[in-house]
Protein backbone atom coordinates (compact mmCIF):
# COMPACT_ATOMS: atom_id res chain seq x y z
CA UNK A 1 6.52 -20.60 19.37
CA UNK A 2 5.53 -17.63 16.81
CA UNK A 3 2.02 -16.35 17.98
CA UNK A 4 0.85 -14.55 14.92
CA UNK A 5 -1.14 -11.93 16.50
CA UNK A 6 -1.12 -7.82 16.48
CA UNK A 7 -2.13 -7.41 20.03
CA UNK A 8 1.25 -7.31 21.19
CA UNK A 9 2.49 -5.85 24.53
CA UNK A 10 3.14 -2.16 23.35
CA UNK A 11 1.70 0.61 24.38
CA UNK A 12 -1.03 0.86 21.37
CA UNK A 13 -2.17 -3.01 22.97
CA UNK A 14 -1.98 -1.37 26.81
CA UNK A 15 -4.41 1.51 25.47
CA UNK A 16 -6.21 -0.55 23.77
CA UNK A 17 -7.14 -2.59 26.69
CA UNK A 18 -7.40 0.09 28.39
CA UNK A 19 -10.43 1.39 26.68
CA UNK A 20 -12.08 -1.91 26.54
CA UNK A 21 -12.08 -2.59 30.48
CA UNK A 22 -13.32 1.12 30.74
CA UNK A 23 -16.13 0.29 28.58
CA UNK A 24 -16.70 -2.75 30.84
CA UNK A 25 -17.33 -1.13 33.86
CA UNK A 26 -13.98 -2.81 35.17
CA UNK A 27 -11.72 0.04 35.06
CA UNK A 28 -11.43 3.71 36.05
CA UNK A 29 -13.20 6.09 34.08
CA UNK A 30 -9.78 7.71 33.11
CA UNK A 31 -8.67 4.91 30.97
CA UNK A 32 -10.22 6.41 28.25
CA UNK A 33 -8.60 9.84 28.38
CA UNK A 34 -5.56 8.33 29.12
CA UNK A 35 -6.03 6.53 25.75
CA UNK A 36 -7.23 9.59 24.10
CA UNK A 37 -4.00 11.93 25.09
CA UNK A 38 -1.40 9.19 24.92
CA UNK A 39 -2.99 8.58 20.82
CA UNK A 40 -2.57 12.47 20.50
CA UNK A 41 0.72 13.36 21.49
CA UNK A 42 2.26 10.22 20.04
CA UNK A 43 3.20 12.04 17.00
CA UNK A 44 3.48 15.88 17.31
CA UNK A 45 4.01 17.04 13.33
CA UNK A 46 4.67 20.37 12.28
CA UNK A 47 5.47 19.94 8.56
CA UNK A 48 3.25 17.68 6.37
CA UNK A 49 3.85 14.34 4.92
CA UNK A 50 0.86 12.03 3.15
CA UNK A 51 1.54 8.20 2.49
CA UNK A 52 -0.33 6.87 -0.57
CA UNK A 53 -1.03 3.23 -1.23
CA UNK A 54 -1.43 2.30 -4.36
CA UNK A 55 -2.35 -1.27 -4.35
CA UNK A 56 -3.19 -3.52 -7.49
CA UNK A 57 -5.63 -6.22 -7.15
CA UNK A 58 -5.52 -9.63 -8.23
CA UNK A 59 -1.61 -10.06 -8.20
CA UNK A 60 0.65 -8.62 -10.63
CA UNK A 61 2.67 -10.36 -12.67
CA UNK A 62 6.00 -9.68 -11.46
CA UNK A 63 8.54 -10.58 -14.45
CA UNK A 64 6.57 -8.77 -17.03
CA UNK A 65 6.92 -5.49 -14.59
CA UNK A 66 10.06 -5.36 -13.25
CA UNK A 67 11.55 -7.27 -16.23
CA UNK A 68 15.41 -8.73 -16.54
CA UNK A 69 17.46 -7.74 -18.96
CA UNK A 70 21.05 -8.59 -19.39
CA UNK A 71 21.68 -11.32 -21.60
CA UNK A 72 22.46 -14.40 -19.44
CA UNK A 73 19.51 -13.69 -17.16
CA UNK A 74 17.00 -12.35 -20.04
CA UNK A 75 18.15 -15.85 -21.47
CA UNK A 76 16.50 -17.85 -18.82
CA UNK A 77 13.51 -15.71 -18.71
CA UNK A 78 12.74 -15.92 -22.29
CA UNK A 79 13.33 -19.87 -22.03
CA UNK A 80 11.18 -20.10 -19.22
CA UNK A 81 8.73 -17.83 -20.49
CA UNK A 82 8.47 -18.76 -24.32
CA UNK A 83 10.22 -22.08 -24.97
CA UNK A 84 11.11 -20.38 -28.13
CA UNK A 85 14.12 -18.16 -29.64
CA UNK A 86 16.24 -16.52 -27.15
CA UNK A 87 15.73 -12.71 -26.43
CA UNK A 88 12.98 -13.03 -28.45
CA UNK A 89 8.94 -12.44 -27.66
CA UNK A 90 6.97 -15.77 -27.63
CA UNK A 91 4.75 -17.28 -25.39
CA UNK A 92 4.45 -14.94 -22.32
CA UNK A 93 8.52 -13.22 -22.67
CA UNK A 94 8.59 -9.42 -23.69
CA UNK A 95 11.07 -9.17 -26.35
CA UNK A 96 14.43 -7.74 -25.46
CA UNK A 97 14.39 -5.16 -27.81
CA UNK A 98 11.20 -3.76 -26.90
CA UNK A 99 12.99 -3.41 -23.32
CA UNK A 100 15.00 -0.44 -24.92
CA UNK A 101 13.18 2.60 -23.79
CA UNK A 102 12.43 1.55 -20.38
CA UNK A 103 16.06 0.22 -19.25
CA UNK A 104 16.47 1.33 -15.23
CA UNK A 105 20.26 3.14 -15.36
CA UNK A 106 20.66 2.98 -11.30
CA UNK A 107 23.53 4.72 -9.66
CA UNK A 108 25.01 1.85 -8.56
CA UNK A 109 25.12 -1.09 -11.10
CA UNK A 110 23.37 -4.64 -8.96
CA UNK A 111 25.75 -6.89 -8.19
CA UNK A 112 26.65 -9.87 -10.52
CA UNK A 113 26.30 -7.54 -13.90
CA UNK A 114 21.92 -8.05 -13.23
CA UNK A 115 20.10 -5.34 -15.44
CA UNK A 116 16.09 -4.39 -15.33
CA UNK A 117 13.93 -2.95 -17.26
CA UNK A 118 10.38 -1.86 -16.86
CA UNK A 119 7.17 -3.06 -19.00
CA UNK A 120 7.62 -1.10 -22.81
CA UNK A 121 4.70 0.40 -21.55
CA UNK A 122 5.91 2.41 -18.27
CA UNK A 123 7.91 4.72 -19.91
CA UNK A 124 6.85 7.12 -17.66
CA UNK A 125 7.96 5.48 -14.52
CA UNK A 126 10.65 4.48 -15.98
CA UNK A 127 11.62 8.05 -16.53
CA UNK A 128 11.05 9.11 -12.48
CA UNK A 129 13.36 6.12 -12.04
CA UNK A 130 16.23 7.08 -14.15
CA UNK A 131 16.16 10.76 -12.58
CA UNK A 132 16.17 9.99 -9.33
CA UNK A 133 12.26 10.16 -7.99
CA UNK A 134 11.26 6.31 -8.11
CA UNK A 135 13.45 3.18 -6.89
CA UNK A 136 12.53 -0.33 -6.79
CA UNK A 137 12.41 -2.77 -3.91
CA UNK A 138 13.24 -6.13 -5.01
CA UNK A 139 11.00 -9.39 -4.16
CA UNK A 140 9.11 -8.49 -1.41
CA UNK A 141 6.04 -9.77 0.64
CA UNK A 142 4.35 -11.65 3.49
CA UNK A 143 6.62 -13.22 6.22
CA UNK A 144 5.95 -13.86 9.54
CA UNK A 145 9.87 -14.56 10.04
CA UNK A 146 12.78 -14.83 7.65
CA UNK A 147 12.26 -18.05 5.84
CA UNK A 148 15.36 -20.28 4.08
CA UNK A 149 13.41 -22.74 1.42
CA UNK A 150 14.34 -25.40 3.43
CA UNK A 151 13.00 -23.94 6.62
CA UNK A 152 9.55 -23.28 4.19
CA UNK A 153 9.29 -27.12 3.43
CA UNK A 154 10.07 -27.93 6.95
CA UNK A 155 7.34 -29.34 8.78
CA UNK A 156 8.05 -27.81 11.95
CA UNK A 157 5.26 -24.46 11.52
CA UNK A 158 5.94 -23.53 15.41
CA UNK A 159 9.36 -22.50 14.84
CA UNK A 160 8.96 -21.70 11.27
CA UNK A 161 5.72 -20.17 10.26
CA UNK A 162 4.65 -19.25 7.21
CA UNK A 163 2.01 -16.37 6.37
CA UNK A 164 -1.66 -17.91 6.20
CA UNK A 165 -3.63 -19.12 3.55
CA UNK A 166 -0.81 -18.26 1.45
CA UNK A 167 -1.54 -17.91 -2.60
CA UNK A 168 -5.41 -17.21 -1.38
CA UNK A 169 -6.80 -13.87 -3.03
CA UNK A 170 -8.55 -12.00 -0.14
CA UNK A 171 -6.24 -13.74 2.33
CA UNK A 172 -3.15 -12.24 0.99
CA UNK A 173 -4.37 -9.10 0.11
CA UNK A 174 -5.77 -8.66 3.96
CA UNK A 175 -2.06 -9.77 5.24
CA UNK A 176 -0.78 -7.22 3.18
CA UNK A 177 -2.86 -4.60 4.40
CA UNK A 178 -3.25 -5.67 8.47
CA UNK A 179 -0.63 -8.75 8.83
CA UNK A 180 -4.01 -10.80 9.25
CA UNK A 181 -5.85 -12.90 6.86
CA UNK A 182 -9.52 -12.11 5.64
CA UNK A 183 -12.09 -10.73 8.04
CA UNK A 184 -8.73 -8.39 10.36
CA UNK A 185 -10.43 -5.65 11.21
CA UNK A 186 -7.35 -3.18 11.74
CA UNK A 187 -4.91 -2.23 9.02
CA UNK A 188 -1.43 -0.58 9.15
CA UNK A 189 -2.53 2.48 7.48
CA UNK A 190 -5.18 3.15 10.01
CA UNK A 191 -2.15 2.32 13.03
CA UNK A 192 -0.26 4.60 11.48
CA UNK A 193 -3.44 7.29 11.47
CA UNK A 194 -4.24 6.93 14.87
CA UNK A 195 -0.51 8.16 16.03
CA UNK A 196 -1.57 11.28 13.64
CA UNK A 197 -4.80 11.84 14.69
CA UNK A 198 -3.49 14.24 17.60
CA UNK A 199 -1.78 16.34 13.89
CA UNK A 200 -4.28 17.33 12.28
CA UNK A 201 -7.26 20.14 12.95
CA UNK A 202 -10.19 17.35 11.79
CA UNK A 203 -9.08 13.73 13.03
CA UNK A 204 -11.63 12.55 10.76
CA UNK A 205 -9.61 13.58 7.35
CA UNK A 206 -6.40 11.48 8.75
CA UNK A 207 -6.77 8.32 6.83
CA UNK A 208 -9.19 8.65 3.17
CA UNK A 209 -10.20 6.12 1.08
CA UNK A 210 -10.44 6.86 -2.94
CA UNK A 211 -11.05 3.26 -3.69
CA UNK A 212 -13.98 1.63 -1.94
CA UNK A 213 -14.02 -0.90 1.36
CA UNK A 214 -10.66 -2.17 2.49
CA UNK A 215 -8.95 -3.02 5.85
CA UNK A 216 -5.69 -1.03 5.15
CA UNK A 217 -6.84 2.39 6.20
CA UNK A 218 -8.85 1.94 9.98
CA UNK A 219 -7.68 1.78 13.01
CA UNK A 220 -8.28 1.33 16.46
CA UNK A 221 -9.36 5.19 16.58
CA UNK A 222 -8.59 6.67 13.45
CA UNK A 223 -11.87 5.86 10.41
CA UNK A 224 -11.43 5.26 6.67
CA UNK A 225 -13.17 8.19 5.46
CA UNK A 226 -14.24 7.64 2.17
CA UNK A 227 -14.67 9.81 -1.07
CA UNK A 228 -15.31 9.33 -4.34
CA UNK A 229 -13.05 10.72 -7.42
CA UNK A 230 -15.60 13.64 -7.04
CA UNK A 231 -15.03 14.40 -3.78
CA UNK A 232 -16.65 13.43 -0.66
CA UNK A 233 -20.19 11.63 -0.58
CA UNK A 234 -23.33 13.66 -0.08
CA UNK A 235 -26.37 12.38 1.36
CA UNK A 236 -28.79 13.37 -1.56
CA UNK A 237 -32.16 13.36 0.40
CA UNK A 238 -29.94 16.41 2.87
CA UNK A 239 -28.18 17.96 -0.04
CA UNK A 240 -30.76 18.35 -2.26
CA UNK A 241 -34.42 18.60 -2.57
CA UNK A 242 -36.62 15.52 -1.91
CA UNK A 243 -39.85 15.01 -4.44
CA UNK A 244 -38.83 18.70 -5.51
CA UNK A 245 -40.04 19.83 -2.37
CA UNK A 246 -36.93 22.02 -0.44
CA UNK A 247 -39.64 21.78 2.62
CA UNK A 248 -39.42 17.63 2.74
CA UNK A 249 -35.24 18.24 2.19
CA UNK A 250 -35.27 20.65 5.54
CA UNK A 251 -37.52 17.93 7.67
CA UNK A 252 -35.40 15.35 6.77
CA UNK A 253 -32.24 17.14 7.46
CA UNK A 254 -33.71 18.15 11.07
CA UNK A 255 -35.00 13.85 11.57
CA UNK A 256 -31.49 13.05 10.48
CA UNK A 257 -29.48 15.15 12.87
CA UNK A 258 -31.39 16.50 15.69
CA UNK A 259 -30.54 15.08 19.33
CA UNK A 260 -32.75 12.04 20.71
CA UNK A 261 -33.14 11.29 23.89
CA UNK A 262 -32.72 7.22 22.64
CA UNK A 263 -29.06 6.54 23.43
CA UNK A 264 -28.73 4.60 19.66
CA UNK A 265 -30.82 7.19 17.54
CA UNK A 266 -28.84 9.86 19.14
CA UNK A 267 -25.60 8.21 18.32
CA UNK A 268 -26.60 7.42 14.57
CA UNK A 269 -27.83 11.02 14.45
CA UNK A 270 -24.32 12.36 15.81
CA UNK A 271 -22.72 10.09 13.09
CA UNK A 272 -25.16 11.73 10.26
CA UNK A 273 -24.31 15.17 11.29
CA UNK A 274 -20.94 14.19 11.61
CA UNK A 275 -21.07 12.77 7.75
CA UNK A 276 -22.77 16.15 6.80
CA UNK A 277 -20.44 18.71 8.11
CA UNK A 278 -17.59 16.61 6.97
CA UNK A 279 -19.01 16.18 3.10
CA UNK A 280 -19.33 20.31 3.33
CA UNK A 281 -15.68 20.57 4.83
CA UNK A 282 -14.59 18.55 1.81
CA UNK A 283 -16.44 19.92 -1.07
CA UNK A 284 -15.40 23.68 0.59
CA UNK A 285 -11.82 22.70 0.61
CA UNK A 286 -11.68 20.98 -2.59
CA UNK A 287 -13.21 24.14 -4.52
CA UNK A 288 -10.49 26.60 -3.70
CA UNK A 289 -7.81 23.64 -4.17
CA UNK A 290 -6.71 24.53 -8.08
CA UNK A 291 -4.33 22.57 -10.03
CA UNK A 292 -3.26 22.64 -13.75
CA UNK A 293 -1.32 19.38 -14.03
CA UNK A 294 -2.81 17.34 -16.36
CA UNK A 295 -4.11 13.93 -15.35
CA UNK A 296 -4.18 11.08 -18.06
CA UNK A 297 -8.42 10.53 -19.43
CA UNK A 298 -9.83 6.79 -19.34
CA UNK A 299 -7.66 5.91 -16.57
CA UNK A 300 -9.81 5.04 -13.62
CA UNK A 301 -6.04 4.70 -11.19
CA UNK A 302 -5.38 9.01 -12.81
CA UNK A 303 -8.59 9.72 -11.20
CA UNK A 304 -8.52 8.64 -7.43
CA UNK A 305 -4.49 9.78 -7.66
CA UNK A 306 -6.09 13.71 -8.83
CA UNK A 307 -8.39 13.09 -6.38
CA UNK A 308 -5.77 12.72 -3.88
CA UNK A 309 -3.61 15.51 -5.31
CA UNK A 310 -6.65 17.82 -4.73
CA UNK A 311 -7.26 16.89 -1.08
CA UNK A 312 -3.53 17.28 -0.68
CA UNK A 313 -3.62 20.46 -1.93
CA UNK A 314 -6.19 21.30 0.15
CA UNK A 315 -3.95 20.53 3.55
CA UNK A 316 -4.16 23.78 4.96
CA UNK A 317 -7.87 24.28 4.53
CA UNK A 318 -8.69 20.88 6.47
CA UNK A 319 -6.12 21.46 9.25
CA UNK A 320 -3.85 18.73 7.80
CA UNK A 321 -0.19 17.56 8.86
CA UNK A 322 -0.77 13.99 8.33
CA UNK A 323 -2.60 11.60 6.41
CA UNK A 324 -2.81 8.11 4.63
CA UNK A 325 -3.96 7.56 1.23
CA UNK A 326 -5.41 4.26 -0.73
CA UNK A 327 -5.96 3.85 -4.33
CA UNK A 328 -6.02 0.91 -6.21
CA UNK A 329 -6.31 -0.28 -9.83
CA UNK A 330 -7.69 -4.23 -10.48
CA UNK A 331 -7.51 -6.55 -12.79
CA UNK A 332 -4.31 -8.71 -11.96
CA UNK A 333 -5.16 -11.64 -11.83
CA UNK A 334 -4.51 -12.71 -15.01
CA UNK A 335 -4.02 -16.58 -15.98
CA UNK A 336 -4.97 -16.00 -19.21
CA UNK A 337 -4.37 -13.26 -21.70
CA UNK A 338 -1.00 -11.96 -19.79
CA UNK A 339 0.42 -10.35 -22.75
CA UNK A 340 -2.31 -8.69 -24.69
CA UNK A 341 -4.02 -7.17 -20.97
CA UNK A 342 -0.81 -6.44 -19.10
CA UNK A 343 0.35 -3.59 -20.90
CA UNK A 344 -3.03 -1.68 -20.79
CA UNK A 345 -2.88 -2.01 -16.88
CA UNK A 346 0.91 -1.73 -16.15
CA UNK A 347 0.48 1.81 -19.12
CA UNK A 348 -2.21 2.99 -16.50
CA UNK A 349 -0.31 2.59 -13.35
CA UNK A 350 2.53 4.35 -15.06
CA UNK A 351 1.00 7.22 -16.28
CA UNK A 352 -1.02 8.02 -13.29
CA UNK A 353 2.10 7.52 -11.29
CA UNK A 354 3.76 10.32 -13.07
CA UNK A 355 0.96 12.66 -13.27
CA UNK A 356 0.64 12.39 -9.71
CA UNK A 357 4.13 12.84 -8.86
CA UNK A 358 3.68 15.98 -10.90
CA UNK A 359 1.21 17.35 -9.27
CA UNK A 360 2.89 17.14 -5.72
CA UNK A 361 5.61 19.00 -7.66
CA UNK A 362 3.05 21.56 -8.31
CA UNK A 363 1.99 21.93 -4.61
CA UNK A 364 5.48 21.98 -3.95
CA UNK A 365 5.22 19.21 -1.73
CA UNK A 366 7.15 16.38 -3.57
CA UNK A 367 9.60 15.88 -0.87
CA UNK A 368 6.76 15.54 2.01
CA UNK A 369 4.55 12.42 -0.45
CA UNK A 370 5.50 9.37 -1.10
CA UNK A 371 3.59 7.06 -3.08
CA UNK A 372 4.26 3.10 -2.47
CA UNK A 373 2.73 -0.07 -4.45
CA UNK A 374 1.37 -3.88 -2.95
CA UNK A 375 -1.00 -6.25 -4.45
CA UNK A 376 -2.07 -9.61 -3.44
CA UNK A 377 1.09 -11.64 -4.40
CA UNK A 378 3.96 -11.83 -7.76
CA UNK A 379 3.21 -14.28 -9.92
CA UNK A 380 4.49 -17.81 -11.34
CA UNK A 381 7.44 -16.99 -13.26
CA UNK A 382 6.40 -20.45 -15.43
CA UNK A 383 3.45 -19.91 -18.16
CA UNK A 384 0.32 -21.94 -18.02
CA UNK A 385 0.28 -21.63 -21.30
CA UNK A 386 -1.79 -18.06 -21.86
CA UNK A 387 -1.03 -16.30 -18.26
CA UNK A 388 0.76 -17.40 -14.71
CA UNK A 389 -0.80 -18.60 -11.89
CA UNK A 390 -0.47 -17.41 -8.09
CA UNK A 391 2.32 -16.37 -6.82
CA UNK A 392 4.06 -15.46 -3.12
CA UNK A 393 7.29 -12.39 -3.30
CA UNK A 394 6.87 -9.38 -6.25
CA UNK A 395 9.15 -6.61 -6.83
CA UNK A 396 7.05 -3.08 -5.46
CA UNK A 397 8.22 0.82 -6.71
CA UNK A 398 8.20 3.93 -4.23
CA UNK A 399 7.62 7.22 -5.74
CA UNK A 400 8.61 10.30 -4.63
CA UNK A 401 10.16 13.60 -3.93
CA UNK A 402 12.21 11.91 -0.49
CA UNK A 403 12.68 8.62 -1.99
CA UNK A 404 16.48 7.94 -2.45
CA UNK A 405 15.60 7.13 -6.37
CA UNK A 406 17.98 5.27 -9.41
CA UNK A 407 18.15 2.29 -7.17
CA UNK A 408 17.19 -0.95 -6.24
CA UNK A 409 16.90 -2.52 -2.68
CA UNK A 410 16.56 -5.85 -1.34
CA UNK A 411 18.46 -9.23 -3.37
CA UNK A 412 17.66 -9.61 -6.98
CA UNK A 413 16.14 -12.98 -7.13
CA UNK A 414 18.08 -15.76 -9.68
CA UNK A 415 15.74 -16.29 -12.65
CA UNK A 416 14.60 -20.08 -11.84
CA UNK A 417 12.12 -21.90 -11.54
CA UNK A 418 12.58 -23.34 -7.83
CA UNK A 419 11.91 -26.91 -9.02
CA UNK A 420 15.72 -28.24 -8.21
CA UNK A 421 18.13 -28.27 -5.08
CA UNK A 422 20.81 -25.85 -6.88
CA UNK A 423 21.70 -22.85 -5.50
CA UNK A 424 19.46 -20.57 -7.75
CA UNK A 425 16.67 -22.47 -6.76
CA UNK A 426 17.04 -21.62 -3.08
CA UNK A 427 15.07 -18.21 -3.45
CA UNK A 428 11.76 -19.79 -5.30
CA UNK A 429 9.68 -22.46 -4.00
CA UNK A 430 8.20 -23.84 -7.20
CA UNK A 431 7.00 -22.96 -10.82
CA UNK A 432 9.17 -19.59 -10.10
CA UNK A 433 7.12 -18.18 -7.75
CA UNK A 434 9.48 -15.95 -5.49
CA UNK A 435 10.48 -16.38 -1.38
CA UNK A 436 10.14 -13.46 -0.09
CA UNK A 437 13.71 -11.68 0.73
CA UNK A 438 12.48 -8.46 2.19
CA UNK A 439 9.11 -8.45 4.74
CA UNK A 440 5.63 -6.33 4.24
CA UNK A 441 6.58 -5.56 7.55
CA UNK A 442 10.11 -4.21 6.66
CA UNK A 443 8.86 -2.11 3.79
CA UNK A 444 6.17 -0.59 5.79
CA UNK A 445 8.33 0.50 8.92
CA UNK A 446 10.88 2.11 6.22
CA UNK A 447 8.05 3.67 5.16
CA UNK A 448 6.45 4.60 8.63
CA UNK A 449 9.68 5.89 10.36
CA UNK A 450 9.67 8.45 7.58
CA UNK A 451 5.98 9.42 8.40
CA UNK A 452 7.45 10.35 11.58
CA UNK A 453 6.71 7.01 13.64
CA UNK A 454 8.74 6.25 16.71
CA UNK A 455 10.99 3.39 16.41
CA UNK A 456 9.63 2.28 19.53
CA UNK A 457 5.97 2.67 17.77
CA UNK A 458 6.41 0.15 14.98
CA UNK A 459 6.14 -3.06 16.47
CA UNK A 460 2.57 -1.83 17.36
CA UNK A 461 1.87 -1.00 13.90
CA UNK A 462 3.59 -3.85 12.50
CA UNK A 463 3.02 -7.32 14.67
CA UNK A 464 5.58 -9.46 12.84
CA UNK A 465 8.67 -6.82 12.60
CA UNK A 466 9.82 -7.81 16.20
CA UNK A 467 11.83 -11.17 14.30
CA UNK A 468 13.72 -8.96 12.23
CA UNK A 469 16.21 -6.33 11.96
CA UNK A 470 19.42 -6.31 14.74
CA UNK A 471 17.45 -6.31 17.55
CA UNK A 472 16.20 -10.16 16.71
CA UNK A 473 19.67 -10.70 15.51
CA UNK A 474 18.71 -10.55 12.04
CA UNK A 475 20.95 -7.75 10.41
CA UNK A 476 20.43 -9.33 7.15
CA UNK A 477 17.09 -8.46 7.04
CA UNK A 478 16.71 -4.29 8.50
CA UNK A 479 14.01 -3.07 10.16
CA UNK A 480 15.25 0.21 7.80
CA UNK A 481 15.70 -0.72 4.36
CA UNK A 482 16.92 2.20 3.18
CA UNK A 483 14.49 4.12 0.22
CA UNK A 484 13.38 6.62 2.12
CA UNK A 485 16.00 9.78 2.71
């Protein structure tokens, strides 16, 4: 039987219980340390290397993105899509000639003469594809093991189980992030920050949030630290003066962070001073971080990715080797009104995209960030008349410097709608909506071993990756799938 559960027996599970029978009373005080100094030295990093998230909520619509192009598959779309002319717009199909300017030229052609194009509107991206800084991974998301349709309409869960509460909005998006559904409380981003935590000068700055609350970014050890596109938070009433008196703003900064003798005030003071010295650290670093690369205006994805640009700039300042990024950009989940609000999104992602992957050229750090998408699900590939309706595997881009760009990875899905027992069908299960052929869990250890993780770290970062790759005699799906140089 498939246990879907993260506590595996690795050594990240062993520390972590560990710590919890120390803070029982049932184990030696030196369980603790132990877990301390075996989380600092399990990644020793000398250079620098930042992971950024970029993750679109609601569940983007993945035919309009990554969008197929040669005739006999843009055929099917467009029949699928519109009912109407062939390689012509109608209903919810992008017209082929409006696929022009964003046609991906990869340096190896896919097999079976399959083209793609991006969205008319990510020119931009479409342009860090073509020379070399972006590639595509092909139809990728949740699986708890590699799935066959027929083994995902068997009834037998034990042996073949499928990711929970699948097609579920907070569900999915929580999987995506932690391999759990909604309400995990540790995310892969924050595994992979606590094996850097040991790198960097201020733990603290390992793992930041640009986007608001999400389970991707903490850890067991290593905290989301949030900011705003800003810069980091301030407590007001300690920053600045309270009833315009500066003599109420210095008593409440001394309340606030002097040491109690109360074992919980002291602690919530430690955290406040903690917060305090952390928001000046920021703001310090952040003013003598300069760059001239100019970020797109009304773009609400531009500023959390300058954000980040800044703070990476900032690197030596804070101490930094390693660290984990998450931005996001909403508005996905569109059942209605595909075609007139898809291009405004998809126009945002792609311009911020490139601006930030000019910036890190900038820094001069393009080689050491790499930017990756995920969102919720893809999309029905069938219209519901104004939009498409919840989906399972998408197609995701990596952007950067490192990434082995003009290509695709993973198996380009047949354009069908999964509703038959032909062979095309065998990749969809239903109204289009894709089988995953490439794991979360894949894409994120390709994406971790560059980071500098241990192979023999990433089953404790990633729960599920242990039934794939050679090692569960599964060659056909890698544990390394090959993007990252």
């Amino acid at each position: 039987m498939f246990l879907h559960s993260p506590k595996k027996s690795t050594r990240r599970a062993f520390l972590r219980r560990s710590g919890q029978l120390a803070l029982s009373g049932t184990a030696l005080p030196f369980a603790l340390n132990l877990a301390a100094l075996g989380e600092a030295a399990a990644m020793d990093a000398t250079d620098y290397k930042a992971l950024v998230c970029v993750f679109f909520y609601g569940g983007n619509d993945y035919a309009n993105t990554v969008v197929t192009y040669d005739d006999a598959s843009y055929n099917l779309y467009s029949g699928i899509r519109s009912g109407g002319a062939l390689q012509s717009a109608g209903g919810i199909a992008l017209a082929k000639a409006a696929l022009a300017p964003t046609l991906l030229n990869p340096a190896l052609p896919l097999a079976a003469a399959r083209q793609y194009a991006l969205h008319p509107a990510m020119t931009g991206l479409a342009n860090l594809f073509n020379s070399g800084k972006a590639a595509v991974q092909l139809n990728v998301g949740p699986l708890v093991v590699p799935l066959t349709r027929a083994q995902y309409s068997s009834s037998d869960r034990a042996k073949y189980p499928l990711p929970p509460k699948l097609f579920s909005h907070n569900d999915q998006q929580s999987i995506w992030q932690s391999s759990s559904p909604e309400g995990s409380t540790v995310g892969w981003g924050g595994n992979l920050g606590d094996l850097a935590l040991g790198s960097n000068a201020t733990s603290l700055f390992t793992c930041i949030n640009v986007t608001g609350n999400a389970v991707f970014l903490s850890g067991d050890s290593a905290i989301s630290y949030q900011v705003s596109t800003s810069g980091a938070v301030a407590i007001n009433a300690v920053k600045s003066n309270v009833y315009g008196s500066s003599a109420v703003k210095s008593a409440l900064s001394e309340l606030v962070q002097q040491t109690r003798s109360h074992t919980l005030e002291n602690e919530y003071n430690k955290v406040t001073r903690r917060a305090i010295g952390a928001e000046s650290q920021i703001g310090a670093a952040l003013g003598a971080s300069t760059l001239t690369t100019q970020f797109p205006g009304s773009n609400t994805l531009a500023d959390q990715l300058k954000m980040v640009a800044r703070l990476i700039g900032a690197r030596t300042t804070l101490g930094s080797k390693r660290q984990v990024f998450l931005v996001s950009i909403g508005g996905f989940d569109l059942h209605d009104n595909l075609i007139s609000n898809h291009p405004g999104l998809l126009g945002d992602v792609s311009d911020a995209l490139t601006a930030f992957y000019n910036a890190t050229v900038e820094l001069g750090v393009a080689s050491q960030v790499t930017a990756f998408t995920a969102s919720d699900f893809g999309r029905t590939l069938t219209s519901n008349g104004d939009g498409s309706d919840h989906g399972w595997g998408s197609h995701h881009f990596v952007v950067g410097g490192a990434v082995k760009g003009k290509a695709f990875y993973g198996t380009a899905p047949p354009v069908s709608v999964g509703n038959t027992s032909a062979p095309e069908d065998q990749w969809h299960v239903g109204q289009g909506r894709l089988l995953p052929s490439t794991s979360v869990d894949q894409y994120a250890a390709t994406l971790a071993r560059w980071f500098g993780v241990a192979d023999a770290e990433l089953g404790g970062i990633l729960p599920n990756l242990r039934h794939f790759g050679v090692a569960a005699g599964r060659a056909d799906y890698p544990v390394n799938l090959g993007f990252m140089g």
